[in-house]
Protein backbone atom coordinates (compact mmCIF):
# COMPACT_ATOMS: atom_id res chain seq x y z
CA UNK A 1 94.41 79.02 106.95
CA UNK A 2 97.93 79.26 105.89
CA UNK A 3 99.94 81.76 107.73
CA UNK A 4 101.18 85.01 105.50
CA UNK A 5 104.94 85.02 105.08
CA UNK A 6 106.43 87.98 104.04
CA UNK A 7 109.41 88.57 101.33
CA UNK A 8 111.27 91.42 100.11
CA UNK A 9 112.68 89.66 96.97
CA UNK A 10 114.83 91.63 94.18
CA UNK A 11 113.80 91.53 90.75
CA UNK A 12 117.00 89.87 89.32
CA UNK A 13 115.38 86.53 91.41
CA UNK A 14 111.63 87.21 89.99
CA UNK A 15 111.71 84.08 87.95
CA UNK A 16 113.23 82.00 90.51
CA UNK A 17 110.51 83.09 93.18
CA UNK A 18 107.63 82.70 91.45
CA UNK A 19 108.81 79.43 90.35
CA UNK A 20 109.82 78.16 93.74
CA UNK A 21 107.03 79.47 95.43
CA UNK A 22 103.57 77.42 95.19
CA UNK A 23 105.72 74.30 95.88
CA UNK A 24 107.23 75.59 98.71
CA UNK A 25 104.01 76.47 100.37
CA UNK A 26 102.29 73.72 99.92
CA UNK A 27 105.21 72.02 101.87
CA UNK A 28 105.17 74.33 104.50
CA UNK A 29 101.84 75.40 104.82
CA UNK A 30 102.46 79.29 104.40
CA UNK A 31 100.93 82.12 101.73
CA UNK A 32 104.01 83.85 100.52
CA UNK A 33 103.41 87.40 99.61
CA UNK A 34 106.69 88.75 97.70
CA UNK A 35 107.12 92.91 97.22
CA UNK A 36 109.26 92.84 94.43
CA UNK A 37 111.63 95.84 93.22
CA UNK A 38 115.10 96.98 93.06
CA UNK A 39 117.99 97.22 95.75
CA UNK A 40 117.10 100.31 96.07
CA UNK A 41 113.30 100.65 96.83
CA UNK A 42 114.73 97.20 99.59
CA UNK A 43 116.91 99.44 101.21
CA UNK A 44 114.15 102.36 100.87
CA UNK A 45 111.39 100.40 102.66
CA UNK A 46 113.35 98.77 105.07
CA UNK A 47 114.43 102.37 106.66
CA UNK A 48 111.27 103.58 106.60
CA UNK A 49 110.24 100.58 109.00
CA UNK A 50 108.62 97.89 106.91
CA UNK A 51 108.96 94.35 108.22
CA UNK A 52 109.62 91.32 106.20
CA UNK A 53 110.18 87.94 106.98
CA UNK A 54 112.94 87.13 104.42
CA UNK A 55 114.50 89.82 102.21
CA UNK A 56 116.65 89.43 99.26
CA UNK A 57 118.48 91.69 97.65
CA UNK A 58 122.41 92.54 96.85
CA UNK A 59 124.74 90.85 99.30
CA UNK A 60 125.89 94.62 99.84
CA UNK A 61 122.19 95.73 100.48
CA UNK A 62 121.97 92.58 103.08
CA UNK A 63 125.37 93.66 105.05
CA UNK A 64 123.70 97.42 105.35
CA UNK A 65 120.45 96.02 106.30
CA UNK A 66 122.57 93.86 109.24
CA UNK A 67 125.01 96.50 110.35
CA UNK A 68 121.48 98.70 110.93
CA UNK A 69 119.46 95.22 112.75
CA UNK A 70 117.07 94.79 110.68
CA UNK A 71 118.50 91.36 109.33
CA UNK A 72 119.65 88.92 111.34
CA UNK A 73 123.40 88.43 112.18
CA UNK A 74 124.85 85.59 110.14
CA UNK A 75 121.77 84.62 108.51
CA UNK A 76 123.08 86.43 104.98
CA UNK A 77 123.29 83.76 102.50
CA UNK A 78 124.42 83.86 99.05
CA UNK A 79 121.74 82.85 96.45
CA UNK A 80 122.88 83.94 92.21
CA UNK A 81 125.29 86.16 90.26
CA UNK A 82 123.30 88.76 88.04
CA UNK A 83 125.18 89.79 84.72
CA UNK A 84 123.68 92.54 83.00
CA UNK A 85 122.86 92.78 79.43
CA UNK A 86 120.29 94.37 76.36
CA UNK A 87 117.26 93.52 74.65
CA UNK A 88 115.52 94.22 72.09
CA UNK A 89 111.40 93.50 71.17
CA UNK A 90 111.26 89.86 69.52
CA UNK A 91 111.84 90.26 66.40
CA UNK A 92 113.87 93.20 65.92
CA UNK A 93 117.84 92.47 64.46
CA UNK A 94 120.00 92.50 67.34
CA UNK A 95 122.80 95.03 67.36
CA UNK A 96 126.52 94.28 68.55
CA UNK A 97 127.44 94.67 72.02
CA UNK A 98 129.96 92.37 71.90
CA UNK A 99 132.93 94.79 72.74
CA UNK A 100 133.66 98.32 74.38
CA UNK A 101 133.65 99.97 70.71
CA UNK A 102 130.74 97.70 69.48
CA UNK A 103 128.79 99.20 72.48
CA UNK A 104 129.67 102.76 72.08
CA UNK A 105 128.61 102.71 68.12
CA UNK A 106 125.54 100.20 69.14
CA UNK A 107 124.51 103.61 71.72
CA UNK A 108 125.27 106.30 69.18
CA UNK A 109 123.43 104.80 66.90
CA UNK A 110 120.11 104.06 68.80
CA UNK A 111 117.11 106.20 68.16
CA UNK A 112 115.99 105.33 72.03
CA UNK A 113 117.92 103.42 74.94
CA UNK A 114 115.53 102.69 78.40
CA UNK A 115 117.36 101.32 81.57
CA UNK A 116 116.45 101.74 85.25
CA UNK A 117 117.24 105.08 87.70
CA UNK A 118 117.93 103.25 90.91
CA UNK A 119 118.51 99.66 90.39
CA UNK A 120 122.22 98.08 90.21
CA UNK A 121 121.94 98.34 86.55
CA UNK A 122 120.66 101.40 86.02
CA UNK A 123 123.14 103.11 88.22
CA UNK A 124 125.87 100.97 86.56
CA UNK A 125 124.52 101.89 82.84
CA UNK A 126 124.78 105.87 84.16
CA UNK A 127 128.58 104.87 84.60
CA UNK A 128 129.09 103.39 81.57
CA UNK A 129 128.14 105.94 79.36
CA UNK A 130 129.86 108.23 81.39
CA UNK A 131 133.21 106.26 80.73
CA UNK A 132 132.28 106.62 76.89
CA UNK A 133 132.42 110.03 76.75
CA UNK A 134 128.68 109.56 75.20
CA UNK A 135 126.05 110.15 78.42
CA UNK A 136 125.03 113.67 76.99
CA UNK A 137 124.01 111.82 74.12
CA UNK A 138 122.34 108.71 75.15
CA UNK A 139 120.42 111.29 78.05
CA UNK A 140 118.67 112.92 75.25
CA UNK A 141 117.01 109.92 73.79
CA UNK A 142 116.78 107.47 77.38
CA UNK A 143 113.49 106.20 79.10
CA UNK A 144 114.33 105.79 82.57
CA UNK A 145 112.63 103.61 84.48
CA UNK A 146 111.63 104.79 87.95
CA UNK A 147 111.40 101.31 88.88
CA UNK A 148 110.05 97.78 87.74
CA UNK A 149 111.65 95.79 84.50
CA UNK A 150 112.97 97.70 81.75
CA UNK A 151 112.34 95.20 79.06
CA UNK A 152 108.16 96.18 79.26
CA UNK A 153 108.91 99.45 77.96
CA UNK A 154 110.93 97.69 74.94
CA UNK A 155 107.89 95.21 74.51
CA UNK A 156 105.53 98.54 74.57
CA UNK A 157 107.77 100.00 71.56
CA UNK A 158 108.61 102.89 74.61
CA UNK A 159 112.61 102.19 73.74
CA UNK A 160 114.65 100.29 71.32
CA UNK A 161 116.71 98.96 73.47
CA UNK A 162 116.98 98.04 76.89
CA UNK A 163 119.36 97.16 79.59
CA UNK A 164 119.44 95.22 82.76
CA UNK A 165 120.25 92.55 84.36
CA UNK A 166 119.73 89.66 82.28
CA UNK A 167 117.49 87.71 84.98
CA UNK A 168 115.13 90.75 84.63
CA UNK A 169 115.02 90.90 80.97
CA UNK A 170 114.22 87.14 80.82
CA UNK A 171 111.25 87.89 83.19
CA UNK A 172 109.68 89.71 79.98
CA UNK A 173 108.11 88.11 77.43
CA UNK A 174 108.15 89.83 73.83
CA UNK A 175 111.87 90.74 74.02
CA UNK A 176 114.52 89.10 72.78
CA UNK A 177 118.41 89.19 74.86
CA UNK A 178 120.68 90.55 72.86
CA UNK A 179 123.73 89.45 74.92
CA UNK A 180 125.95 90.25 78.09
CA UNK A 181 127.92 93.37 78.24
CA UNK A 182 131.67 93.43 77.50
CA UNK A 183 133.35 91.80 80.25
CA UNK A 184 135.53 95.05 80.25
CA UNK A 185 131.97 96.63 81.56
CA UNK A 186 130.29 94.26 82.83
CA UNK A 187 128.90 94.23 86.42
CA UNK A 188 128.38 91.12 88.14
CA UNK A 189 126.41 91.50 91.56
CA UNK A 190 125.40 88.97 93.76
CA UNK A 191 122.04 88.97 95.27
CA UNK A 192 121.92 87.32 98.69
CA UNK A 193 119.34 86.05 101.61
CA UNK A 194 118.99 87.49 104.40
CA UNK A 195 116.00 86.65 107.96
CA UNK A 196 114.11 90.15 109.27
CA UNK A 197 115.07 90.61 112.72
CA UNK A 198 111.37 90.55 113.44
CA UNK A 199 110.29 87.58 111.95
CA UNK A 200 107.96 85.69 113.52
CA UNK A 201 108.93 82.56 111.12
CA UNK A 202 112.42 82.65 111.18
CA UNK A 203 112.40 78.77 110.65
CA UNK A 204 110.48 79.09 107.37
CA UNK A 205 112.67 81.73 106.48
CA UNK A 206 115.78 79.23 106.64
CA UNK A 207 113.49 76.53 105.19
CA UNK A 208 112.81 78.68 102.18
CA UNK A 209 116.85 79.73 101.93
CA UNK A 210 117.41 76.28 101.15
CA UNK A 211 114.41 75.50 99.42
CA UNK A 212 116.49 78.08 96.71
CA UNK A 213 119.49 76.62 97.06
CA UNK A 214 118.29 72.73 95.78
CA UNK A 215 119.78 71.37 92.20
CA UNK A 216 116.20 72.55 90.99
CA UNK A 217 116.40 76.04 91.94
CA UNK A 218 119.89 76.13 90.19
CA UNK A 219 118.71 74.50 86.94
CA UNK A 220 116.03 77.46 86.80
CA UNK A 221 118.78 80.16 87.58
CA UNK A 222 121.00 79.07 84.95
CA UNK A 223 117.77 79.17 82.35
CA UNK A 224 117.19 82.55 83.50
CA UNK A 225 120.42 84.46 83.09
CA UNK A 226 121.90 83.45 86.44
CA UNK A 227 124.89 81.73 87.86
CA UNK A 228 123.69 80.04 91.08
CA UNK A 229 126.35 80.36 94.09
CA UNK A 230 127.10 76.64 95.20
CA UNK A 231 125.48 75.63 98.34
């Protein structure tokens, strides 16, 4: 029987994961079980005492988690950059984003907008239309998501538009990407690798760091919204 290995993984790296995965144990004889969610719900369950083996999440998230020991000292390795960006259900015209005044009209003008309460985007997006002088507005007509991917409640006709990081939106089929945000407003986090400090398996743990860190693993980052961090 293959021994259970435990992840934390973020949902910007969803793709990549379940890609990587059955490969990875078959070669290492382990059944990977992978809680996904945001930075947020990572940092949430890690305080309240669950274990994990491996946990990825914002590099940020993974210097908290190791100034508190629960990760391992030194073991924080840099994985991806996550832009984020808006979609829209396939199908539907695609509305400009492509600068800070395109946005604000784009906003203004949407009957619904849906992005995320606690995850790096979400809490970014609350910024942003904060900035714009415009989060009254867009408040009155928003689906936030408690948690999970935003684009299912575009798919599900919930919101006409939805943002997040791009890696998450990708992970959605029946939306179309519109684009990236401005670069004037755009948020680029990096998600990062870090061992549990009581992990039983801290050798697959490093085996499995690398195993996303191979010229395969970047090829599927970069078709998934994400710039891969050079090994």
């Amino acid at each position: 029987m293959n021994a259970a290995f435990k992840v934390l993984g973020g949902n910007a790296l969803r793709t990549l994961l379940l890609d990587c995965l059955p490969a990875f144990d078959r070669a290492n004889g382990v059944a990977t079980i992978v809680d996904f969610g945001s930075t947020h719900h990572t940092l949430e369950v890690m305080r309240a005492g669950q274990a994990a083996d491996l946990i990825i999440a914002t590099s940020g998230a993974i210097d908290e988690l190791t100034r508190e020991g629960k990760i391992i000292s030194g073991t924080r390795t840099d994985l991806a950059i996550a832009g984020i960006g808006a979609c829209v259900r396939t199908g539907q015209s695609r509305p400009d984003i492509s600068s800070v005044e395109a946005l604000k009209r784009t906003l203004l003008n949407a009957k619904s907008v849906a992005y995320s309460k606690a995850g790096q985007s979400g809490i970014h997006f609350a910024k942003i239309i904060e900035q714009l002088g415009i989060a009254d507005i867009v408040k009155a007509k928003a689906k936030i998501n408690p948690g999970g991917l935003v684009g299912e409640l575009v798919v599900r006709g919930e919101a006409e538009l939805g943002f997040q990081q791009i890696s998450e939106l990708l992970a959605v089929k029946g939306v179309d990407v519109v684009g990236p945000l401005p670069d004037a407003l755009q948020l680029n986090s990096v998600f990062a690798a870090g061992i549990g400090t009581g992990t039983q398996h801290e050798k697959t743990a490093q085996a499995l760091i690398q195993h996303l860190r191979t010229a395969h693993a970047a090829q599927i980052m970069r078709d998934n919204g994400l710039t891969p961090v050079a090994a």
